[in-house]
C-alpha atoms as a PDB file:
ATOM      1  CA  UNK A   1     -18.724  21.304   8.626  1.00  0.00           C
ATOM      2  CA  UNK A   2     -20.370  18.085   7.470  1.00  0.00           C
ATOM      3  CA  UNK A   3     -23.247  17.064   4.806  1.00  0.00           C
ATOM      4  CA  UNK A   4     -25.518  14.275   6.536  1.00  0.00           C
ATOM      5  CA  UNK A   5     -26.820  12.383   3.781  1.00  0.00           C
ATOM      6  CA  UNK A   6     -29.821   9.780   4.711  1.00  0.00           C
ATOM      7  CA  UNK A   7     -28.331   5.736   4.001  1.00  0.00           C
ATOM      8  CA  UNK A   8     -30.852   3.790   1.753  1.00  0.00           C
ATOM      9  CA  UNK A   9     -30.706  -0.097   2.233  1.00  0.00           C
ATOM     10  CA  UNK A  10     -27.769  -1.651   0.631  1.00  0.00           C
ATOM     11  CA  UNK A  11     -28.917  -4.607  -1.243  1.00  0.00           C
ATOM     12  CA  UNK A  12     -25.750  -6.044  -3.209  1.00  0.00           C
ATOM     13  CA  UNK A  13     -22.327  -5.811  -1.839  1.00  0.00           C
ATOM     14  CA  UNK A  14     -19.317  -7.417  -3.603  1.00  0.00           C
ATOM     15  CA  UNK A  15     -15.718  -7.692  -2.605  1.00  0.00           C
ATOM     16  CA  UNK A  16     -12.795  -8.968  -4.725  1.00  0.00           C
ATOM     17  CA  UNK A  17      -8.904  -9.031  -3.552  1.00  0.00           C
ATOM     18  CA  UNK A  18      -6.463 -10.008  -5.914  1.00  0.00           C
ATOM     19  CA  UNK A  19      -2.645  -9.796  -5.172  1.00  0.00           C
ATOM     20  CA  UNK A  20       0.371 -10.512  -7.891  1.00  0.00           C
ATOM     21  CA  UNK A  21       4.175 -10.657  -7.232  1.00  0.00           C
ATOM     22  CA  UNK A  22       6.088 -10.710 -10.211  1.00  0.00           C
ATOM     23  CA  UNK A  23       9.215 -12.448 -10.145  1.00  0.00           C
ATOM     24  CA  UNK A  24      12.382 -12.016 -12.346  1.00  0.00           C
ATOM     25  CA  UNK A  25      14.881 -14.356 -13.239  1.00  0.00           C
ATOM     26  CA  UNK A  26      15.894 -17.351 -11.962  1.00  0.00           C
ATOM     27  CA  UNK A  27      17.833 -17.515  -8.519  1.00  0.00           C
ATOM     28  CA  UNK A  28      17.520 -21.017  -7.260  1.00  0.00           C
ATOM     29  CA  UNK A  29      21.190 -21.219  -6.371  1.00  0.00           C
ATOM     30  CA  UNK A  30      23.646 -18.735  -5.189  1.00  0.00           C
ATOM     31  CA  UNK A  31      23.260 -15.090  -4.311  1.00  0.00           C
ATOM     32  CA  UNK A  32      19.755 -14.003  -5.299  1.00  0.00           C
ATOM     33  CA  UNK A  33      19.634 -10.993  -3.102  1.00  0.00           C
ATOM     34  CA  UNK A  34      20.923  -7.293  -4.322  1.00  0.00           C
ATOM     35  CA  UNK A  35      23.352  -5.674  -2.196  1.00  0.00           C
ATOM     36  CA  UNK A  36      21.216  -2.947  -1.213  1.00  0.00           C
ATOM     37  CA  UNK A  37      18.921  -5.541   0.512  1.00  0.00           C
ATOM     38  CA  UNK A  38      22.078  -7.128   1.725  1.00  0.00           C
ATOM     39  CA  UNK A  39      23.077  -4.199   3.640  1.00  0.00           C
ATOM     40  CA  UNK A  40      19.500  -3.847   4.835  1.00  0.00           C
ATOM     41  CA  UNK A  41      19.145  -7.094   6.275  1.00  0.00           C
ATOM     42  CA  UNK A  42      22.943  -7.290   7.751  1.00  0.00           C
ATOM     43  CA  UNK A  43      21.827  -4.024   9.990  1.00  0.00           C
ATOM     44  CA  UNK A  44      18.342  -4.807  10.483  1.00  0.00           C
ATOM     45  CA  UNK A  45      19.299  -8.298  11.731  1.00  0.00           C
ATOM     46  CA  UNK A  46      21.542  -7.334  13.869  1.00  0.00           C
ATOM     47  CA  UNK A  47      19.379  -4.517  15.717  1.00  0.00           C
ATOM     48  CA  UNK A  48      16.656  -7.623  16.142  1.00  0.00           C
ATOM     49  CA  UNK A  49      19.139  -9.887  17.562  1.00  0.00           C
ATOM     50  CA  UNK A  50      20.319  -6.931  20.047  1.00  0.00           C
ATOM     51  CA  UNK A  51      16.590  -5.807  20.546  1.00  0.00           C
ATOM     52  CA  UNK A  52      15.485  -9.406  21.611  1.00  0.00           C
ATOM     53  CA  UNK A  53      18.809 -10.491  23.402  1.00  0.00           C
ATOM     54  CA  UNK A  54      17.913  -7.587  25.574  1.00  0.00           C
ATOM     55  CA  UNK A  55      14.248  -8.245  26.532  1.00  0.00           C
ATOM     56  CA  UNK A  56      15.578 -11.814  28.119  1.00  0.00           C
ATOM     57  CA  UNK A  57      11.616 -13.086  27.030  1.00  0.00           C
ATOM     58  CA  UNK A  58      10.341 -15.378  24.677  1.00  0.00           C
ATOM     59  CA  UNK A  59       8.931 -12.615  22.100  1.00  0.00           C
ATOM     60  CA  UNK A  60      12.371 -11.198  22.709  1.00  0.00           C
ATOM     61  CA  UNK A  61      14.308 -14.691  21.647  1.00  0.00           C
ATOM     62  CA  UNK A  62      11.473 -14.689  18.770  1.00  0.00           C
ATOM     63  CA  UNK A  63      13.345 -11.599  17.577  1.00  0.00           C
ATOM     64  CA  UNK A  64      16.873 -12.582  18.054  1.00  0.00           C
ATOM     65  CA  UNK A  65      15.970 -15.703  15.547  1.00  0.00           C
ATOM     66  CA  UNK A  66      14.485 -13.622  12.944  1.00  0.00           C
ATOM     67  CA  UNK A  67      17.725 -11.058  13.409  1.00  0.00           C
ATOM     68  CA  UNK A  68      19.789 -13.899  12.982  1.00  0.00           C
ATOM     69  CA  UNK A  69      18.140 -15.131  10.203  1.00  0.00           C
ATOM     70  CA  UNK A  70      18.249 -11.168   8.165  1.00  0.00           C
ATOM     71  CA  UNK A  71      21.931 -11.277   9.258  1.00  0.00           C
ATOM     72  CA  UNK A  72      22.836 -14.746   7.146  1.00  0.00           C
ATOM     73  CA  UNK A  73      20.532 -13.969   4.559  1.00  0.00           C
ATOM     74  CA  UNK A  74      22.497 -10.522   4.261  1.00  0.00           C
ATOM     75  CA  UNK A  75      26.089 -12.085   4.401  1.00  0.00           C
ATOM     76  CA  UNK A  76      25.753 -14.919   2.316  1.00  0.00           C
ATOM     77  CA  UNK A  77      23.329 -12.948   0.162  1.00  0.00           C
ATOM     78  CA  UNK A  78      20.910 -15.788  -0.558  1.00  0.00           C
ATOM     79  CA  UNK A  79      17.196 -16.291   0.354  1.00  0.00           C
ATOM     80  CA  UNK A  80      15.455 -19.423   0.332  1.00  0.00           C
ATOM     81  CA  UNK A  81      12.097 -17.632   0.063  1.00  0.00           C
ATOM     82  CA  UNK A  82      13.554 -15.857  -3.084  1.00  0.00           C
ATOM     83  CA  UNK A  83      15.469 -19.406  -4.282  1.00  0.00           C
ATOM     84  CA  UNK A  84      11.819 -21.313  -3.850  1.00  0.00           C
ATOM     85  CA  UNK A  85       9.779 -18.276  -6.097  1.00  0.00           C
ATOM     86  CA  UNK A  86      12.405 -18.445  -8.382  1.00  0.00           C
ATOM     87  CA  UNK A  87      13.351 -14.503  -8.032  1.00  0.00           C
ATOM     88  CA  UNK A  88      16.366 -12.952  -8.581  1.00  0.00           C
ATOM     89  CA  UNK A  89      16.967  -9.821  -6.886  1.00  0.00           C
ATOM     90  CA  UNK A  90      20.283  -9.035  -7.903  1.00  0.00           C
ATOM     91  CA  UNK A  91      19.283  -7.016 -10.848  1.00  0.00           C
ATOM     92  CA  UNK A  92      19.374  -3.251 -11.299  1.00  0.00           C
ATOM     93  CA  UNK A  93      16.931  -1.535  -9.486  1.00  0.00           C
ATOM     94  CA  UNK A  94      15.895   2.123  -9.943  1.00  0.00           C
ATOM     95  CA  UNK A  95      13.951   4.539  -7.998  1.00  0.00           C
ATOM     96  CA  UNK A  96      11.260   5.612 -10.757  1.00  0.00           C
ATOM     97  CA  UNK A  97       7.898   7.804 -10.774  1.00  0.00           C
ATOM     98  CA  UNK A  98       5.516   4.743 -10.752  1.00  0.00           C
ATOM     99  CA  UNK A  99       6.602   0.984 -10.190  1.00  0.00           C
ATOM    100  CA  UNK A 100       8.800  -1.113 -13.201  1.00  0.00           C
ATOM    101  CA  UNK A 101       6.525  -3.095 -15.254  1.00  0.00           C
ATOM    102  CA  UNK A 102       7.591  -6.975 -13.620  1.00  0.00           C
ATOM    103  CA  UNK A 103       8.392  -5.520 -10.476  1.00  0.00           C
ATOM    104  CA  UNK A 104       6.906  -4.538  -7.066  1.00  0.00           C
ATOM    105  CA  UNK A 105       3.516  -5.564  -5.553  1.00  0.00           C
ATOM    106  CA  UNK A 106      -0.006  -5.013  -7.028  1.00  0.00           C
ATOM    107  CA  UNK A 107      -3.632  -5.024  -4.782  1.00  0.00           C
ATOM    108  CA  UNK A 108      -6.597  -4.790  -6.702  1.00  0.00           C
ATOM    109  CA  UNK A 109      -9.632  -4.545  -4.409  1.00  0.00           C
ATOM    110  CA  UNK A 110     -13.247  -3.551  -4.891  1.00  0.00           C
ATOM    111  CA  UNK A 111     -16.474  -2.991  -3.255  1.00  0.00           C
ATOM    112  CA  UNK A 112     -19.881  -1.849  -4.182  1.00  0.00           C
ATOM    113  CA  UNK A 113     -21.227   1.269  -2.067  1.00  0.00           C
ATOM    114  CA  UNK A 114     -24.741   2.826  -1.854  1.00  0.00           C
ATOM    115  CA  UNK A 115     -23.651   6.058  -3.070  1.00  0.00           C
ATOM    116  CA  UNK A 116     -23.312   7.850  -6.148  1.00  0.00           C
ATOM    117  CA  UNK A 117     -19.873   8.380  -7.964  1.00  0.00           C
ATOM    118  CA  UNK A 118     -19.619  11.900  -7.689  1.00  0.00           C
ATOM    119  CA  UNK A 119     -19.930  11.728  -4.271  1.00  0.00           C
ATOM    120  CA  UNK A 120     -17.858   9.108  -3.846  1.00  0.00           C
ATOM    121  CA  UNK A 121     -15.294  10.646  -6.012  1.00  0.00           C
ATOM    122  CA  UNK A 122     -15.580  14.207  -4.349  1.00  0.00           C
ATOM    123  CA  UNK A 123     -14.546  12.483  -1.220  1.00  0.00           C
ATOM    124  CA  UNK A 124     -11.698  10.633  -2.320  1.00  0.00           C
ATOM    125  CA  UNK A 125     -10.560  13.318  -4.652  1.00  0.00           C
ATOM    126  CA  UNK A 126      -9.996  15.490  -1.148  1.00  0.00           C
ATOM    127  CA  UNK A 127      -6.696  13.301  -0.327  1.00  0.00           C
ATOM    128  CA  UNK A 128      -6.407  14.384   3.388  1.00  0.00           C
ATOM    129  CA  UNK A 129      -9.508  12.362   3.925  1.00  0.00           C
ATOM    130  CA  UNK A 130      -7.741   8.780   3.044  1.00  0.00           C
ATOM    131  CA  UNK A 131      -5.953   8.722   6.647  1.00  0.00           C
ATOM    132  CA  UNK A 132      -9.318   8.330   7.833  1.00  0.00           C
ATOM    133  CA  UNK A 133     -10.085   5.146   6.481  1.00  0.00           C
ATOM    134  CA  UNK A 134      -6.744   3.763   4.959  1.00  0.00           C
ATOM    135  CA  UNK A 135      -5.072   3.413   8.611  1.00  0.00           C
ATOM    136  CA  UNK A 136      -1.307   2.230   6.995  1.00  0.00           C
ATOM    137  CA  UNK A 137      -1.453   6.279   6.202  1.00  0.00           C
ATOM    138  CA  UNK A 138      -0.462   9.098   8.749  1.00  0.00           C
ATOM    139  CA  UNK A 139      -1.213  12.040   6.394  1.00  0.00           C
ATOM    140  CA  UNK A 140      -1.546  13.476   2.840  1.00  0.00           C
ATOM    141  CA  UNK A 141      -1.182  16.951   2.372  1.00  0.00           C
ATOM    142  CA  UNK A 142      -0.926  19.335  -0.769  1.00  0.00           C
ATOM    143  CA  UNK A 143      -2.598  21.053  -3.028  1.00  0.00           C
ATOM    144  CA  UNK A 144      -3.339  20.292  -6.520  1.00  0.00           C
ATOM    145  CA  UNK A 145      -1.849  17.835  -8.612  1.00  0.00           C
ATOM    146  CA  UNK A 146       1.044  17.597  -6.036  1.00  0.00           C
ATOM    147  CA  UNK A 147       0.686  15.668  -2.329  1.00  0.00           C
ATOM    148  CA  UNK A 148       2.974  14.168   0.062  1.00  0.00           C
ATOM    149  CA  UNK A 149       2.299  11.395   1.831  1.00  0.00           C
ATOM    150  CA  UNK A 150       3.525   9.501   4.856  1.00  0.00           C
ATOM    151  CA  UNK A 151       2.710   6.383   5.931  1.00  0.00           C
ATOM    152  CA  UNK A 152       3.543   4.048   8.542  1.00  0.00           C
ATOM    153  CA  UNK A 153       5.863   1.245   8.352  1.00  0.00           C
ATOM    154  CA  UNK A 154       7.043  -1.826  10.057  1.00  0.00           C
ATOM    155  CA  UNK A 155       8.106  -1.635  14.139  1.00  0.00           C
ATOM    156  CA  UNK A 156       6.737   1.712  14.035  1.00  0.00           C
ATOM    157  CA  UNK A 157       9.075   2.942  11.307  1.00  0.00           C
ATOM    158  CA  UNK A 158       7.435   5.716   8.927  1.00  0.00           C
ATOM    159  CA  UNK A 159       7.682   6.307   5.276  1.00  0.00           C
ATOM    160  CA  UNK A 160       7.278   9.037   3.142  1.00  0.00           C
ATOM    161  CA  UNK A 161       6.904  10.236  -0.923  1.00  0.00           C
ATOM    162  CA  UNK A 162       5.710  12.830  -3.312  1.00  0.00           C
ATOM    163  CA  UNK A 163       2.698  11.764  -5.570  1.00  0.00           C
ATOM    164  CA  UNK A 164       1.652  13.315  -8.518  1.00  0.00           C
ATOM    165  CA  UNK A 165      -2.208  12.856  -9.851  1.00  0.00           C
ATOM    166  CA  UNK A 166      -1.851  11.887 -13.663  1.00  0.00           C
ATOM    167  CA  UNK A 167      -5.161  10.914 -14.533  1.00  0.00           C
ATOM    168  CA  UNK A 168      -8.578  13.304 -12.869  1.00  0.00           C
ATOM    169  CA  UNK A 169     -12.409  12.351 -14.632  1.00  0.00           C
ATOM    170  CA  UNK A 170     -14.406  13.727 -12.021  1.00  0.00           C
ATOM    171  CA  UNK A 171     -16.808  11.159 -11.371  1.00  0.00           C
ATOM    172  CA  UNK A 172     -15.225   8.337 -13.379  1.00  0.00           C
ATOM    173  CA  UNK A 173     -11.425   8.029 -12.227  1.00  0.00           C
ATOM    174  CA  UNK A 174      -8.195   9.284 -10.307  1.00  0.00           C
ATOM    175  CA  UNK A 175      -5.087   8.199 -10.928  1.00  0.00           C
ATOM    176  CA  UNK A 176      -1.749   8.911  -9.178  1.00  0.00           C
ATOM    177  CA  UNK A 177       2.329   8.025  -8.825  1.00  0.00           C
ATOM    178  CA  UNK A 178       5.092   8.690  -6.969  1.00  0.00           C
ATOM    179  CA  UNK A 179       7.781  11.017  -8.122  1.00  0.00           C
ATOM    180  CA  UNK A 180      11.198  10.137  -9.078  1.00  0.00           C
ATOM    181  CA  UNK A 181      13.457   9.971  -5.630  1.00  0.00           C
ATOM    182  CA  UNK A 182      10.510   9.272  -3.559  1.00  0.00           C
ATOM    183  CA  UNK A 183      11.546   6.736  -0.394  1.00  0.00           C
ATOM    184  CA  UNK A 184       8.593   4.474  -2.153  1.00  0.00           C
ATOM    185  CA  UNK A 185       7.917   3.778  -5.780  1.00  0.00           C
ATOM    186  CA  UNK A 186       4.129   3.337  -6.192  1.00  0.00           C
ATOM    187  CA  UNK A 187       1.181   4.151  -8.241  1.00  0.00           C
ATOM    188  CA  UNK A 188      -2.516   3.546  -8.081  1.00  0.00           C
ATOM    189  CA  UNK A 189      -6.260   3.831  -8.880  1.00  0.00           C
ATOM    190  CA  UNK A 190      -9.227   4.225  -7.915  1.00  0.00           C
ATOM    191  CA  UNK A 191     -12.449   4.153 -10.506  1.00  0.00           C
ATOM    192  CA  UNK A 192     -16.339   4.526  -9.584  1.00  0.00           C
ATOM    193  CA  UNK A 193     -18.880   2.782 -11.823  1.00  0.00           C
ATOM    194  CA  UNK A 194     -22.198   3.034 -11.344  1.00  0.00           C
ATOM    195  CA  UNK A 195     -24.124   0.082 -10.989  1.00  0.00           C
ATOM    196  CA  UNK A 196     -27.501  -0.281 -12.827  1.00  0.00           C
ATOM    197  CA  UNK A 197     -31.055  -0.564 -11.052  1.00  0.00           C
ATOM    198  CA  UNK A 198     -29.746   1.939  -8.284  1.00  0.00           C
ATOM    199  CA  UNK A 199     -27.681  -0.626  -6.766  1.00  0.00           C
ATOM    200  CA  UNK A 200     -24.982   1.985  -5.891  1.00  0.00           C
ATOM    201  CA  UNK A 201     -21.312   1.716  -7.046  1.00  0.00           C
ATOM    202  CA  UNK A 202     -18.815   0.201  -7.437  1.00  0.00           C
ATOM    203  CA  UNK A 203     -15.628   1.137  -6.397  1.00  0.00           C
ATOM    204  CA  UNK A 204     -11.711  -0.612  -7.871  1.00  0.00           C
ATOM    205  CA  UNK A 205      -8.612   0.646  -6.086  1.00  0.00           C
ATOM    206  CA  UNK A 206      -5.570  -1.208  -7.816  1.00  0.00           C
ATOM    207  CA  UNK A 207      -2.360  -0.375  -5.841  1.00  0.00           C
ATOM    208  CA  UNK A 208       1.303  -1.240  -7.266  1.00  0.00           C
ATOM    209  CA  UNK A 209       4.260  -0.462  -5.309  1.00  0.00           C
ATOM    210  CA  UNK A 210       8.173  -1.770  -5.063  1.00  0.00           C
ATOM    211  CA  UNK A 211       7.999  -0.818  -1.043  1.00  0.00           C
ATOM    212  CA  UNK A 212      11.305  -0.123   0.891  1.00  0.00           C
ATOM    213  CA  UNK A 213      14.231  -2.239   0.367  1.00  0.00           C
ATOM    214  CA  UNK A 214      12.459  -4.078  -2.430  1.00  0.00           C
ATOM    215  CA  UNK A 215      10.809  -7.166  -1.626  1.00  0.00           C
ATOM    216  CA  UNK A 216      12.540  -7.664   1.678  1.00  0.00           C
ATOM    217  CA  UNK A 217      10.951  -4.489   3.059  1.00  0.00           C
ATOM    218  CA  UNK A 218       7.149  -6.177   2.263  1.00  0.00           C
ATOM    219  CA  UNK A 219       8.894  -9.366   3.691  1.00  0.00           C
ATOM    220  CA  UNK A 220       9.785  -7.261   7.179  1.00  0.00           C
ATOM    221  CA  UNK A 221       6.445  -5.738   7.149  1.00  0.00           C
ATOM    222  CA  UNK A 222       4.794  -8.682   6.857  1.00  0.00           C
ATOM    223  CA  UNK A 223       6.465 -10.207   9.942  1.00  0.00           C
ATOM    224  CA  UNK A 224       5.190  -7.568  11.991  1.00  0.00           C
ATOM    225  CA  UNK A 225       1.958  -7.658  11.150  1.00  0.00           C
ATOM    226  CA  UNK A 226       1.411  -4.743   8.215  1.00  0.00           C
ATOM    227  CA  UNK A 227       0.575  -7.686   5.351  1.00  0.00           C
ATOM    228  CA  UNK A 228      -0.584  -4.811   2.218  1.00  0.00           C
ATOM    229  CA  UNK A 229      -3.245  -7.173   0.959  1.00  0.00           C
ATOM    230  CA  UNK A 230      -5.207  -6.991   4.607  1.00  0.00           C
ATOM    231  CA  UNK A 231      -4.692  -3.627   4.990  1.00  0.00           C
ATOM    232  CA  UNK A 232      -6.203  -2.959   1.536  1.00  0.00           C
ATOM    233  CA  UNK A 233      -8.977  -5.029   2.041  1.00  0.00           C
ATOM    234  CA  UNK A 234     -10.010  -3.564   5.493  1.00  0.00           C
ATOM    235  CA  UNK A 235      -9.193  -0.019   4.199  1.00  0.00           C
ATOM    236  CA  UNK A 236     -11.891  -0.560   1.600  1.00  0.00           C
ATOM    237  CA  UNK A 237     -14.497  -1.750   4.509  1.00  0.00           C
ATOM    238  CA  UNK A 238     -13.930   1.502   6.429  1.00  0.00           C
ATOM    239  CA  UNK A 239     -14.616   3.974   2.892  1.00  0.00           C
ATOM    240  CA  UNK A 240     -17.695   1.549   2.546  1.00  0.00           C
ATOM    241  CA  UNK A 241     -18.782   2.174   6.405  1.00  0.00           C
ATOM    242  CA  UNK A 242     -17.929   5.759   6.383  1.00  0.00           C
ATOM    243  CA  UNK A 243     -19.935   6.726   3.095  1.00  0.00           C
ATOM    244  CA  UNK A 244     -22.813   4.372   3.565  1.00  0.00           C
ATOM    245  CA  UNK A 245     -23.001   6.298   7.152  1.00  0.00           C
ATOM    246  CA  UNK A 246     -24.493   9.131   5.935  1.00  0.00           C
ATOM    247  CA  UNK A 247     -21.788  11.652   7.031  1.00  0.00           C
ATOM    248  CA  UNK A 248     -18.936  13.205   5.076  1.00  0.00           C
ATOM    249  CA  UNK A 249     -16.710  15.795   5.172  1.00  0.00           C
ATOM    250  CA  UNK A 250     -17.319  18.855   3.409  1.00  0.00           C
ATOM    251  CA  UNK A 251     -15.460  19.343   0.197  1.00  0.00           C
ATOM    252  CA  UNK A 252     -15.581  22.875  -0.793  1.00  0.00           C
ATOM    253  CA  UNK A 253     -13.174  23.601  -3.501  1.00  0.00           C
ATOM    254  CA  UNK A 254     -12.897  20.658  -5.199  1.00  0.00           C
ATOM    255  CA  UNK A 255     -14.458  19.402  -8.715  1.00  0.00           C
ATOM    256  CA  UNK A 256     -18.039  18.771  -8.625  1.00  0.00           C
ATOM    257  CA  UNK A 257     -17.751  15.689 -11.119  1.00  0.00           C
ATOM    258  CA  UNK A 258     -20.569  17.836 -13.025  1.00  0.00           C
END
């Protein structure tokens, strides 16, 4: 069942992207990589040097470099990436509900849309609906407060966690994390403003996660083409197409925002 909804002309649009790594330490010399991501990179580099060897191409040799270069990175445990940022990650490192202050990844995006924030909200509120526009996720199912989510990863990897919503003003705001033991520490945010002189409204989704493996897992899923800050930013595009359509799901059973 769907509610059409007639689009009215969209007269201001804005878009903003920010992304911040925070680094820790200083690691300029030595071993600057944590023995977790050591072991990581030793197996992952040598299943890319196998993988490529065996395709006898040039995308294949392309992938026996890049496993050669996880493999040294993981046995001498020391990244010149990390040594030029200045990062040390050698340091304890905890799976927690929601991402360490001064570590992980944060996306802050947002877009105006010519719709109102409870509707807005109503649809995002009804988690099983982000697949459809955030296409880095496979599904989100639950009920309540609780979800699970599962995403996809790098060379057609997946991974999964369980989020909790900590923060629900229908209309204004949703907040959520990951719970403790969950394959991905994250947390985010999404909050709908309205806009004055019915110019719609406008929508901030800040996302902070440590992803898989630390920072070598974003490094990995960069190389193959899942960069978080582009998939953010064309997530965001979709919800804007999708709404400003004029066709939404129906959300029967969740809070009005009134």
């Amino acid at each position: 069942m769907t509610t059409s909804t007639a689009a009215r002309p969209y007269p201001h649009t804005t878009s903003r992207m920010s992304t911040t790594f925070r680094s820790k330490g200083s690691a300029r010399d030595g071993v600057n990589v944590g023995d977790v991501e050591r072991l990581v990179s030793v197996a992952a580099g040598g299943w890319l040097m196998c993988h490529g060897l065996r395709q006898g191409s040039l995308p294949g040799l392309g992938l026996a470099i890049l496993g050669g270069a996880l493999t040294n990175r993981g046995l001498t445990g020391h990244c010149a990436a990390y040594a030029a940022l200045d990062v040390d990650g050698t340091g304890p490192h905890g799976r927690l509900a929601a991402v360490r202050a001064g570590q992980g990844f944060k996306v802050t995006q947002a877009v105006t849309i010519n719709r109102s924030p409870e509707i807005l909200y109503r649809y995002w509120r009804q988690f099983e609906n982000l697949p459809e526009f955030m296409d880095h996720l496979v599904s989100v199912t639950g009920a309540g407060n609780r979800t699970h989510w599962i995403a996809k990863g790098p060379a057609g990897s997946k991974v999964e966690w369980d989020a909790e919503i900590v923060t629900d003003e229908p209309g204004r705001l949703i907040a959520w994390r990951s719970l403790e033991g969950s394959e991905v520490a994250t947390a985010g945010s999404v909050h709908f403003t309205a806009l004055s002189h019915n110019r719609g409204t406008e929508v901030r989704v800040s996302l902070k996660y440590d992803p898989p493996a630390g920072k070598l897992g974003a490094w990995v899923a960069w190389v193959f083409g899942e960069d978080p800050r582009s998939q953010i930013r064309e997530d965001m595009r979709r919800f804007k197409q999708r709404l400003e359509a004029g066709e939404t799901p129906a959300v029967q059973g969740q809070p009005t925002g009134r």
